[in-house]
ModelCIF file with pLDDT and N, C-alpha, C, O atoms, coordinates in Angstrom:
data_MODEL
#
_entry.id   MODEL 
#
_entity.id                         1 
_entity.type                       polymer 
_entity.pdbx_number_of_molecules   1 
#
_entity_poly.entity_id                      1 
_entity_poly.type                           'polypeptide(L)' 
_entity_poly.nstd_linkage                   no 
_entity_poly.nstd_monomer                   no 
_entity_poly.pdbx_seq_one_letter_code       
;(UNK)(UNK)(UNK)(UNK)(UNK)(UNK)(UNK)(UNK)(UNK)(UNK)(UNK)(UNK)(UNK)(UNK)(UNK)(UNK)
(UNK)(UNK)(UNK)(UNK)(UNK)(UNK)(UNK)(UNK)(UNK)(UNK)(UNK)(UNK)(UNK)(UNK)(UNK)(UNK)
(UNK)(UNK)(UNK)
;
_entity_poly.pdbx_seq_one_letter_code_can   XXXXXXXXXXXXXXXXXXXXXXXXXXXXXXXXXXX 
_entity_poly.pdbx_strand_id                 A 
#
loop_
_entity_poly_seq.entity_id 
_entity_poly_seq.num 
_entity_poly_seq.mon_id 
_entity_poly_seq.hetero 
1 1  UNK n 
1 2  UNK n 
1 3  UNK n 
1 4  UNK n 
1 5  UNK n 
1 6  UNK n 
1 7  UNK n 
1 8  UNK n 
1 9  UNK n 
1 10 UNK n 
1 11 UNK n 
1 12 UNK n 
1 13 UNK n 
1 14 UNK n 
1 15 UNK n 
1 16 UNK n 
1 17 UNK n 
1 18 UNK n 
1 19 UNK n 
1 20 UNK n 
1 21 UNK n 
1 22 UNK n 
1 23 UNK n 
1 24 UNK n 
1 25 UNK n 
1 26 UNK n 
1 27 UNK n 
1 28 UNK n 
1 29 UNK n 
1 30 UNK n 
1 31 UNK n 
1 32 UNK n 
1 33 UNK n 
1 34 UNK n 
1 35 UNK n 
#
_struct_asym.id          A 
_struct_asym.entity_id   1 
#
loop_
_ma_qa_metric.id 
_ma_qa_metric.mode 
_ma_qa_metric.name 
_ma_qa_metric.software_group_id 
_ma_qa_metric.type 
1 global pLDDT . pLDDT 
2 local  pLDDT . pLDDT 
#
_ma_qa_metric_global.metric_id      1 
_ma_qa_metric_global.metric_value   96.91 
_ma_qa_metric_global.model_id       1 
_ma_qa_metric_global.ordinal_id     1 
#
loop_
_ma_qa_metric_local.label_asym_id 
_ma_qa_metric_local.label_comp_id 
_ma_qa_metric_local.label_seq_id 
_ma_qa_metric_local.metric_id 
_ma_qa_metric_local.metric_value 
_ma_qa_metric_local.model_id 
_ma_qa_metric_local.ordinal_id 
A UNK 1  2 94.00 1 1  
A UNK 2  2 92.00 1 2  
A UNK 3  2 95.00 1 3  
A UNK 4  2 95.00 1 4  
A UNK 5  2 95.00 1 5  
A UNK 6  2 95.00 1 6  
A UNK 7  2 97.00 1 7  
A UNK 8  2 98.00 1 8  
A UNK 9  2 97.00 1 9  
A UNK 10 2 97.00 1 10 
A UNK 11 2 97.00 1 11 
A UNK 12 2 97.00 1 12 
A UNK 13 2 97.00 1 13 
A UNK 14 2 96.00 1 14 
A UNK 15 2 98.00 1 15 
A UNK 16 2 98.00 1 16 
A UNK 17 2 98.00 1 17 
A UNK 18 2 98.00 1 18 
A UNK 19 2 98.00 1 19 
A UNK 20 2 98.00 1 20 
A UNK 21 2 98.00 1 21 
A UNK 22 2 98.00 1 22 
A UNK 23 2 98.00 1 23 
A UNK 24 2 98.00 1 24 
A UNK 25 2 98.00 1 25 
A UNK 26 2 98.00 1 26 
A UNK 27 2 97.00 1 27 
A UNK 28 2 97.00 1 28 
A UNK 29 2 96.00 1 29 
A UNK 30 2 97.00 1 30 
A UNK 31 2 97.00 1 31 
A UNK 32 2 97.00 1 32 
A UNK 33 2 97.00 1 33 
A UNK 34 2 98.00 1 34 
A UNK 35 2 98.00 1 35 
#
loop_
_atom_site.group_PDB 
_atom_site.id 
_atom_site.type_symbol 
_atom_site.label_atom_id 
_atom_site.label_alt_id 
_atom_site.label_comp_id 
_atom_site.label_asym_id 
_atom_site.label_entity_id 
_atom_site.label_seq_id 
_atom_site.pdbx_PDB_ins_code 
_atom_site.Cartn_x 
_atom_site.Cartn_y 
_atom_site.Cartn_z 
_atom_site.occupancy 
_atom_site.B_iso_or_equiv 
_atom_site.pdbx_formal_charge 
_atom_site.auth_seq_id 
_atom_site.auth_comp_id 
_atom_site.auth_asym_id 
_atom_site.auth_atom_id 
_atom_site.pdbx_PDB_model_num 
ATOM 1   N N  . UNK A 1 1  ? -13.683 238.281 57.281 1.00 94.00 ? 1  UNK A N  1 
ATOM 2   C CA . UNK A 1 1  ? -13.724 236.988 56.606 1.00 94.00 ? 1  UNK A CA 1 
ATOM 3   C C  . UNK A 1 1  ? -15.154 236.500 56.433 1.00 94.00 ? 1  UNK A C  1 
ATOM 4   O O  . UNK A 1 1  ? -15.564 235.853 55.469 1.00 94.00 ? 1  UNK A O  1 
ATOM 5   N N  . UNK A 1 2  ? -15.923 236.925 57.578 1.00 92.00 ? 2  UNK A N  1 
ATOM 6   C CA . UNK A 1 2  ? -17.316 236.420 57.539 1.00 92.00 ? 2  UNK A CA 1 
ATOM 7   C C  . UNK A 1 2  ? -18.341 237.385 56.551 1.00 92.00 ? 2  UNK A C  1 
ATOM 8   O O  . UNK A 1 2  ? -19.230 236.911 55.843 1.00 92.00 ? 2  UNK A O  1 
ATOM 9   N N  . UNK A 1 3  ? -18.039 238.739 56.658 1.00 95.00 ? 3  UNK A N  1 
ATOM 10  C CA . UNK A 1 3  ? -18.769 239.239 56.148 1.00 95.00 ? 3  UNK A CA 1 
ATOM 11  C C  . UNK A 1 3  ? -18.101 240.479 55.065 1.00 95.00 ? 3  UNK A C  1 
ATOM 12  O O  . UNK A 1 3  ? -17.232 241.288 55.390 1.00 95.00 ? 3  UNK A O  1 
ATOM 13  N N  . UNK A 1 4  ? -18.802 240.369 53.634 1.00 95.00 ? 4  UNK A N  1 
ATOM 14  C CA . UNK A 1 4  ? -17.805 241.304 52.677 1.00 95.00 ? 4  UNK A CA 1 
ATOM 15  C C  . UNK A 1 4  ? -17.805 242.639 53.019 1.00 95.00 ? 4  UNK A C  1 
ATOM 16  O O  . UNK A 1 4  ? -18.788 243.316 52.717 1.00 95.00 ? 4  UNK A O  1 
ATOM 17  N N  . UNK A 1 5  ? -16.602 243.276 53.765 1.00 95.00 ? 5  UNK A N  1 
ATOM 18  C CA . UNK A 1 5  ? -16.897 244.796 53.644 1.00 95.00 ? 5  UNK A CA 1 
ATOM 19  C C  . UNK A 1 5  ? -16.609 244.558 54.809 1.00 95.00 ? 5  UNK A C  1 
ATOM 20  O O  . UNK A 1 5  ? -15.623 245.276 54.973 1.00 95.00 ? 5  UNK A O  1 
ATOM 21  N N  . UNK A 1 6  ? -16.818 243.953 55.899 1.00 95.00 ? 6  UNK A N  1 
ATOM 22  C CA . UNK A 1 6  ? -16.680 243.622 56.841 1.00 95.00 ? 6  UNK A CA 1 
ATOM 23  C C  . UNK A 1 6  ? -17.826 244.422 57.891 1.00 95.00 ? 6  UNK A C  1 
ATOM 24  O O  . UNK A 1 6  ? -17.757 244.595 59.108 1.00 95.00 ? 6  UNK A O  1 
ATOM 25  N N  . UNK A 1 7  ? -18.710 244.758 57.081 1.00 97.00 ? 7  UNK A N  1 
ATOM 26  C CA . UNK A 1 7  ? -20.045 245.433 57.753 1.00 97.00 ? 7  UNK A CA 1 
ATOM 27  C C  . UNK A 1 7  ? -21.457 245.079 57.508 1.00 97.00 ? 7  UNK A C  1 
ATOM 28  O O  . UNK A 1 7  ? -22.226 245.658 56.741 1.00 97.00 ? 7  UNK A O  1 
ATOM 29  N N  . UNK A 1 8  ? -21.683 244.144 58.190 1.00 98.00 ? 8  UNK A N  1 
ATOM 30  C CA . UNK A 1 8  ? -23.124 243.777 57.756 1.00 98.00 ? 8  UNK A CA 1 
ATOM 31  C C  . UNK A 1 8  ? -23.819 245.142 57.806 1.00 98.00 ? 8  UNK A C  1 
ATOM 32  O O  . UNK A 1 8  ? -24.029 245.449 56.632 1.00 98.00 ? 8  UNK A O  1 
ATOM 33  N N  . UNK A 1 9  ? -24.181 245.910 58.459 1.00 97.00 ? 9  UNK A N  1 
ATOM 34  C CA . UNK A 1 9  ? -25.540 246.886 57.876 1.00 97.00 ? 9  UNK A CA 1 
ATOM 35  C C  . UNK A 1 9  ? -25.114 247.941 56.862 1.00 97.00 ? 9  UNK A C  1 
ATOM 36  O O  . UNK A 1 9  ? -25.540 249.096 56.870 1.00 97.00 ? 9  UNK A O  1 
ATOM 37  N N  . UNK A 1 10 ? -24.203 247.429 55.956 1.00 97.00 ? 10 UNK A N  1 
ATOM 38  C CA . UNK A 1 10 ? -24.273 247.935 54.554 1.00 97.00 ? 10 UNK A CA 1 
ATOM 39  C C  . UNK A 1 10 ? -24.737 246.935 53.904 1.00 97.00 ? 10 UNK A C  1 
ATOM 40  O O  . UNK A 1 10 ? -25.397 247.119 52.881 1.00 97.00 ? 10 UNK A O  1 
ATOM 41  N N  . UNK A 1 11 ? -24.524 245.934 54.293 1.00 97.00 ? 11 UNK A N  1 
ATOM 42  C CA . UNK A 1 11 ? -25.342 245.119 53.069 1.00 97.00 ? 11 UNK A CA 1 
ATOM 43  C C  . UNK A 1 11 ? -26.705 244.536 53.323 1.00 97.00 ? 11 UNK A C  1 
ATOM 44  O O  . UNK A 1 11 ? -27.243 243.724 52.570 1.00 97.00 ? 11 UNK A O  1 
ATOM 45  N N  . UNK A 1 12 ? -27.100 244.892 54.167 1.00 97.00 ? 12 UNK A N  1 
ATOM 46  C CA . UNK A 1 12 ? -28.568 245.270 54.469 1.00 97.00 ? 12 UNK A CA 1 
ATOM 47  C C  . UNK A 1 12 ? -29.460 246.240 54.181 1.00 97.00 ? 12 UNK A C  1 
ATOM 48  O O  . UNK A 1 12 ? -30.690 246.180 54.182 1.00 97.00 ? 12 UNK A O  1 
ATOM 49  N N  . UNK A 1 13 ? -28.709 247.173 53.926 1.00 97.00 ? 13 UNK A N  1 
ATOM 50  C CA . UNK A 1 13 ? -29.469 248.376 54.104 1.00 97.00 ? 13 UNK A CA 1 
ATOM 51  C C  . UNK A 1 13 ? -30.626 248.805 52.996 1.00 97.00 ? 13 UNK A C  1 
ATOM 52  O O  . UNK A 1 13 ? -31.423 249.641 53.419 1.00 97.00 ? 13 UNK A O  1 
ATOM 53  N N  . UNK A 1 14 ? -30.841 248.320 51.549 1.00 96.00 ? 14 UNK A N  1 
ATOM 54  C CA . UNK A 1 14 ? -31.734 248.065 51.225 1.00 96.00 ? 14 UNK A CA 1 
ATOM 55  C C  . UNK A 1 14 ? -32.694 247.157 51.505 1.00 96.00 ? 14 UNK A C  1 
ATOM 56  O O  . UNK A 1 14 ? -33.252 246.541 50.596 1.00 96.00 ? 14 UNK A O  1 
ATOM 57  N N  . UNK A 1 15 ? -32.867 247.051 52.242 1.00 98.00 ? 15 UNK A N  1 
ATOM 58  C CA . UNK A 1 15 ? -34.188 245.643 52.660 1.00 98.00 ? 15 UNK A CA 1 
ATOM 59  C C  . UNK A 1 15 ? -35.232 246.820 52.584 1.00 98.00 ? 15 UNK A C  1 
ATOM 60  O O  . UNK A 1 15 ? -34.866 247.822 53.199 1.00 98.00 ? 15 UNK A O  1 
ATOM 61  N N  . UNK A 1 16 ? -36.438 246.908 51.969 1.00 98.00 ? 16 UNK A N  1 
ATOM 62  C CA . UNK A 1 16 ? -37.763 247.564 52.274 1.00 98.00 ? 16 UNK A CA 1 
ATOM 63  C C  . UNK A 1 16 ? -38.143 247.773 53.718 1.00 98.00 ? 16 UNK A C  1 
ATOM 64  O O  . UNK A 1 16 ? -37.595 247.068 54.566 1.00 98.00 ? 16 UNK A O  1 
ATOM 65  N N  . UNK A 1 17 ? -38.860 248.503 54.007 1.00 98.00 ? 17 UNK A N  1 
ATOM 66  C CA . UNK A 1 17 ? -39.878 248.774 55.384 1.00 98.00 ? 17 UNK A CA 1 
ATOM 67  C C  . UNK A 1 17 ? -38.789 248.193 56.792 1.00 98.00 ? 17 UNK A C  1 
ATOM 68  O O  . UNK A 1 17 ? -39.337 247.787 57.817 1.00 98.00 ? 17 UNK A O  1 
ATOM 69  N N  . UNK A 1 18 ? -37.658 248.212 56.710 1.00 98.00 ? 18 UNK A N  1 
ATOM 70  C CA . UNK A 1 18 ? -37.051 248.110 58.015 1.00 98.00 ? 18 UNK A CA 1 
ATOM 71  C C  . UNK A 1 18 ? -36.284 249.647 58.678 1.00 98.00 ? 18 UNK A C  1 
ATOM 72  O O  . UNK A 1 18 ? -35.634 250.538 58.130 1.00 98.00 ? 18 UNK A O  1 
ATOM 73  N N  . UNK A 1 19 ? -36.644 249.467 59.818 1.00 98.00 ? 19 UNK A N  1 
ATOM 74  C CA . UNK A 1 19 ? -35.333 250.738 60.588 1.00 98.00 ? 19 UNK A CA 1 
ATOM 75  C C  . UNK A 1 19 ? -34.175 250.324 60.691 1.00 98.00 ? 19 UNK A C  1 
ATOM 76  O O  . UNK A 1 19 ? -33.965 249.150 60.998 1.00 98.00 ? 19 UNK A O  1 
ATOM 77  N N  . UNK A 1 20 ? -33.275 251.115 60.479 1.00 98.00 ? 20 UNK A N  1 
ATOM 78  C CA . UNK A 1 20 ? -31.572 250.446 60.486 1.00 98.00 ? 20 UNK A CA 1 
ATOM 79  C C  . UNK A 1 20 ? -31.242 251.892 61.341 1.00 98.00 ? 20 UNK A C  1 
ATOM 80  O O  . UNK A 1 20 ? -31.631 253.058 61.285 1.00 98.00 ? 20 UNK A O  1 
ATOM 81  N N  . UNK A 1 21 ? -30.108 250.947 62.322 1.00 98.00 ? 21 UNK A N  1 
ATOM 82  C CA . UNK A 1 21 ? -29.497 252.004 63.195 1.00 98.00 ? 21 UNK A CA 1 
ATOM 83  C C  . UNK A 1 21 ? -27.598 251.070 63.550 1.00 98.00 ? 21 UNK A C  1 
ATOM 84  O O  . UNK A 1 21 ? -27.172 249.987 63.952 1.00 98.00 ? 21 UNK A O  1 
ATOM 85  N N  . UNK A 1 22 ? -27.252 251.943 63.231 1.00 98.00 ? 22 UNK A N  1 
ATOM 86  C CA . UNK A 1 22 ? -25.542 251.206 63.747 1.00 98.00 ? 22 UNK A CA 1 
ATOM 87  C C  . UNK A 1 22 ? -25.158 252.259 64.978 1.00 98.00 ? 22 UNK A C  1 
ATOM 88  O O  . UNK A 1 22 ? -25.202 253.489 65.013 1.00 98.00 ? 22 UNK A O  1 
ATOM 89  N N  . UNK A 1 23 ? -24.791 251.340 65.908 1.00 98.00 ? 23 UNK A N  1 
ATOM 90  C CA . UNK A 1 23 ? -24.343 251.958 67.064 1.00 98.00 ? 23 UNK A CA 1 
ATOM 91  C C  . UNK A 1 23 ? -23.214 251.534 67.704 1.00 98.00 ? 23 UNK A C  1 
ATOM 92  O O  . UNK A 1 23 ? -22.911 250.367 67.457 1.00 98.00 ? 23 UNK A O  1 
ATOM 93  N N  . UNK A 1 24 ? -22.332 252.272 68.630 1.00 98.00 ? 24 UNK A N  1 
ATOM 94  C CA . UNK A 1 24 ? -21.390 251.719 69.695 1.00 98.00 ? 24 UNK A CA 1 
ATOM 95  C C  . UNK A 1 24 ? -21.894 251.234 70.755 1.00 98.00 ? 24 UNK A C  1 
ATOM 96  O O  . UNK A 1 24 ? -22.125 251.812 71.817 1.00 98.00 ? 24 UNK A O  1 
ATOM 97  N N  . UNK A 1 25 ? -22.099 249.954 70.410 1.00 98.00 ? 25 UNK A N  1 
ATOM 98  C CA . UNK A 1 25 ? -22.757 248.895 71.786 1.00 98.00 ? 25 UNK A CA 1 
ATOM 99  C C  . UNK A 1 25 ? -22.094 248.823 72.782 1.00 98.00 ? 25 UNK A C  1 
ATOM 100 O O  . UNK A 1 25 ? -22.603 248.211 73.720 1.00 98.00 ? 25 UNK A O  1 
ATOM 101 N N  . UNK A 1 26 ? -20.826 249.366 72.951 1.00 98.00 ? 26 UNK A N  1 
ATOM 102 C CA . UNK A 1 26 ? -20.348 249.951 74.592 1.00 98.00 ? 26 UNK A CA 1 
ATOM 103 C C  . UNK A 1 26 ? -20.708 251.038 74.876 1.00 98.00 ? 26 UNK A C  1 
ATOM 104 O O  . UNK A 1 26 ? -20.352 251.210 76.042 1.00 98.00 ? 26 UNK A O  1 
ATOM 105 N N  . UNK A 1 27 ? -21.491 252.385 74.316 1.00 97.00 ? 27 UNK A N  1 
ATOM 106 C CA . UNK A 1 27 ? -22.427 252.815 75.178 1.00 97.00 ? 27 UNK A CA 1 
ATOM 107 C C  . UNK A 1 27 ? -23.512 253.107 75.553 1.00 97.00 ? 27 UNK A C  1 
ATOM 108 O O  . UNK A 1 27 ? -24.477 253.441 74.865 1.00 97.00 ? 27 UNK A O  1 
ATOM 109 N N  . UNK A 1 28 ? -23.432 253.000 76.715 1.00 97.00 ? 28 UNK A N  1 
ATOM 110 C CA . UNK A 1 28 ? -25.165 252.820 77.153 1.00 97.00 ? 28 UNK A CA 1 
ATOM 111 C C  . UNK A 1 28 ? -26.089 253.608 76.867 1.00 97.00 ? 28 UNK A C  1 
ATOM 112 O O  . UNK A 1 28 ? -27.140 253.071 76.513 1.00 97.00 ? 28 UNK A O  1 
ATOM 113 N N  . UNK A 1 29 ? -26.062 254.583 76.896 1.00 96.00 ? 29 UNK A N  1 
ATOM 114 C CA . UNK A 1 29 ? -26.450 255.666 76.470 1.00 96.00 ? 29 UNK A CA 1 
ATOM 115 C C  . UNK A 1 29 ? -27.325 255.718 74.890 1.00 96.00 ? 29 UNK A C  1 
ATOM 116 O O  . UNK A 1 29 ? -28.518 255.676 74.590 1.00 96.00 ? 29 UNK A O  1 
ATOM 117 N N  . UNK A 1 30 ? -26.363 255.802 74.303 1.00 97.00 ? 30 UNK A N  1 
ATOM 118 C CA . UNK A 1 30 ? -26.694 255.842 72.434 1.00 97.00 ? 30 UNK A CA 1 
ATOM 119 C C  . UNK A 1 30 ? -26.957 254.235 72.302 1.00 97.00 ? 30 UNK A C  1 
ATOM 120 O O  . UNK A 1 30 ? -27.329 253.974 71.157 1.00 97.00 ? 30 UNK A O  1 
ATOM 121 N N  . UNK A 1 31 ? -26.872 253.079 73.142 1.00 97.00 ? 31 UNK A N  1 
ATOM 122 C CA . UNK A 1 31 ? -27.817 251.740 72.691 1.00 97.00 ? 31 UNK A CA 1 
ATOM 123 C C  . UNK A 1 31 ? -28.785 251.875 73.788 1.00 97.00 ? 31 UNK A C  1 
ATOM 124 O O  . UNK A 1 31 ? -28.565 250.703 74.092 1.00 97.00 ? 31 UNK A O  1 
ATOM 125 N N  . UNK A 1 32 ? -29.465 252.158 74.468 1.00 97.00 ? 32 UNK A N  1 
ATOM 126 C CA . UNK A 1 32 ? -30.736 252.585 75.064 1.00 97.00 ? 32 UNK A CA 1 
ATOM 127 C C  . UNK A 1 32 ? -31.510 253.595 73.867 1.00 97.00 ? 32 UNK A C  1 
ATOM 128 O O  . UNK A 1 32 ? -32.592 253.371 73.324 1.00 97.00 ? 32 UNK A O  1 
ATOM 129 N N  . UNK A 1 33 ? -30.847 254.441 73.708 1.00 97.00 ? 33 UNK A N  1 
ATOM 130 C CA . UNK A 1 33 ? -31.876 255.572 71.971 1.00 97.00 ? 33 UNK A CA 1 
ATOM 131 C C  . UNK A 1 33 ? -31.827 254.583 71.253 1.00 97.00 ? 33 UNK A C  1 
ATOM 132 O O  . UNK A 1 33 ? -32.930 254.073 71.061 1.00 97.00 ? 33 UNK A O  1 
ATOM 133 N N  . UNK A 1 34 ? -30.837 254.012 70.685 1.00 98.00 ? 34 UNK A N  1 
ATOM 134 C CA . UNK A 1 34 ? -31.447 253.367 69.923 1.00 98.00 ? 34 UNK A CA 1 
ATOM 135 C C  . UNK A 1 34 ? -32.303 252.296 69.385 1.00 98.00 ? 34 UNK A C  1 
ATOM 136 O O  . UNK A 1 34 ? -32.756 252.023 68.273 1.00 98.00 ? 34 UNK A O  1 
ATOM 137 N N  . UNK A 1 35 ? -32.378 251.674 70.823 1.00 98.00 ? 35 UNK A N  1 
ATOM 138 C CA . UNK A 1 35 ? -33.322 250.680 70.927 1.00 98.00 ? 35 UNK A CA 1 
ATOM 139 C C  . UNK A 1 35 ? -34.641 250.802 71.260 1.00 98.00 ? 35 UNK A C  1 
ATOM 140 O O  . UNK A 1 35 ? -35.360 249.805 71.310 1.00 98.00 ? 35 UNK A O  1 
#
C-alpha cells in the first residue's frame, strides 16, 4: 500500500553514484557483508 511494487529498491535503483544491496535482514551473516 505504501510502496508501488511493493519494493522500494526497485524504485530506487536508478539514482546515480549510489551502492544498492537488498538483503535478508534476519541474517547475520549476509547483513554484516553487506554492510
Amino acid at each position: 500500500t505504501n510502496t508501488p511494487g511493493g519494493n522500494i529498491s526497485r524504485l530506487v535503483a536508478n539514482f546515480p553514484n549510489f551502492h544498492f544491496a537488498e538483503v535478508d535482514g534476519t541474517d547475520p551473516i549476509a547483513s554484516y557483508n553487506a554492510m
